[in-house]
Protein backbone atom coordinates (compact mmCIF):
# COMPACT_ATOMS: atom_id res chain seq x y z
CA UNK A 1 -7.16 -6.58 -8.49
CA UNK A 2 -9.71 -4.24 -10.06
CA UNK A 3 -11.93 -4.27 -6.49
CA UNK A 4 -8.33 -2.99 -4.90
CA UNK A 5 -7.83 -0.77 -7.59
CA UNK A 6 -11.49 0.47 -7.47
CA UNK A 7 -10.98 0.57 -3.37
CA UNK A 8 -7.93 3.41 -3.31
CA UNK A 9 -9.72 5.72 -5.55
CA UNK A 10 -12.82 5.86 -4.07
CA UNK A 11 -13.72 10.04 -3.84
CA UNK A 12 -14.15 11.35 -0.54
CA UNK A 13 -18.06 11.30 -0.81
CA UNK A 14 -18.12 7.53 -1.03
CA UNK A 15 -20.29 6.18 2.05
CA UNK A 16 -17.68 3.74 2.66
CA UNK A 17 -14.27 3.95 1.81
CA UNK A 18 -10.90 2.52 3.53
CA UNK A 19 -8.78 5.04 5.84
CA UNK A 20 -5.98 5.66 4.14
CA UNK A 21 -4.97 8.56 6.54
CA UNK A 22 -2.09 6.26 8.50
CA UNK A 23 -0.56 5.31 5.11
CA UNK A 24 -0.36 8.50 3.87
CA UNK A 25 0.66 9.98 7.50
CA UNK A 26 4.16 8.27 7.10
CA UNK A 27 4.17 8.16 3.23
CA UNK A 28 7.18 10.56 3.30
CA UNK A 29 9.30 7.82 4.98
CA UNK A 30 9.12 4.63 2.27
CA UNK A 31 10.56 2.41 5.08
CA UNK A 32 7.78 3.01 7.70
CA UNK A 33 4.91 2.82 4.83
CA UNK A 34 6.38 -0.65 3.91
CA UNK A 35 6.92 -1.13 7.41
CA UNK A 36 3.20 -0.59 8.37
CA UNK A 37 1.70 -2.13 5.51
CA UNK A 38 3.79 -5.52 6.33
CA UNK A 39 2.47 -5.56 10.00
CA UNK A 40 -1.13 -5.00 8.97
CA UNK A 41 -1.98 -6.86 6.14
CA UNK A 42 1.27 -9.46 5.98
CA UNK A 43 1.89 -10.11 9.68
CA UNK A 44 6.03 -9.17 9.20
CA UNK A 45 6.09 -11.86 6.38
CA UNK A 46 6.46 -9.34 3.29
CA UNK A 47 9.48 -10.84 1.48
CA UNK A 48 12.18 -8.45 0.33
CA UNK A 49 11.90 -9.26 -3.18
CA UNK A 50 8.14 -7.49 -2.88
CA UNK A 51 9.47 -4.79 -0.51
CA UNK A 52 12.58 -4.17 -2.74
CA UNK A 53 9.56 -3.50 -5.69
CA UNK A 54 7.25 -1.34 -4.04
CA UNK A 55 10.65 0.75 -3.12
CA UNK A 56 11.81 1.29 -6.45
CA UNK A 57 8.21 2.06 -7.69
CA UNK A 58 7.68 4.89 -4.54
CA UNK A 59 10.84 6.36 -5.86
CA UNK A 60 8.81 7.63 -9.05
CA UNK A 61 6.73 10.32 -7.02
CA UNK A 62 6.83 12.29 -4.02
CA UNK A 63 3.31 12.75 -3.52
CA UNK A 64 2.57 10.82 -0.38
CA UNK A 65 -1.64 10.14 -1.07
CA UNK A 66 0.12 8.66 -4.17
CA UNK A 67 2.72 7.03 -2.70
CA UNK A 68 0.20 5.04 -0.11
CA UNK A 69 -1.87 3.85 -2.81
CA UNK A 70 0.55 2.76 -5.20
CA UNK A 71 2.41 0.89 -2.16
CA UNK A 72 -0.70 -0.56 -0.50
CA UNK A 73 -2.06 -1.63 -4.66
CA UNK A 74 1.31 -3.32 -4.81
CA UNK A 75 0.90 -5.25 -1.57
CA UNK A 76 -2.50 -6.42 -1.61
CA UNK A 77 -2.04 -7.22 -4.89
CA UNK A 78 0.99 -9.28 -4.72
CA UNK A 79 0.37 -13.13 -5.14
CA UNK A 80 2.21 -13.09 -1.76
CA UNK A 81 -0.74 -11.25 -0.09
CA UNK A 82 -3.23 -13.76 -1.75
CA UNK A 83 -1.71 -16.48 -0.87
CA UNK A 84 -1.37 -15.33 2.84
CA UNK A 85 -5.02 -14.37 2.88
């Protein structure tokens, strides 16, 4: 959890950081972030009880560079993701 963690707030001088551009790109719309972030990293599996959480905790801000990384922290943290993977 704290290498995820550690992941989404890398500074944009890191030499290698994730692209978080697509998340945040459709972070406005909390049904295509979970949407996207179930195809790539859960392959359509993400059950609704996780989905239903990461909704309710998007709902707290409006910032969408937030919004990604609190929703993709959620899922790849998730003992649903680590089982999966």
């Amino acid at each position: 959890m704290n290498y995820i963690d550690y992941l989404l707030k890398l500074d944009a001088n890191a030499e290698a950081k994730p692209n978080l551009a697509p998340y945040i790109a459709v972070a406005t719309d909390v049904e295509s972030l979970i949407a996207m972030i179930d195809a790539h990293f859960m392959n359509g599996a993400m059950p609704e009880v996780l989905k239903q959480g990461i909704r309710d905790t998007l709902a707290t801000s409006t910032d969408p560079t937030r919004r990604a990384r609190l929703a993709l922290y959620l899922a790849l943290t998730s003992a649903h993701y680590q089982i999966q993977n």
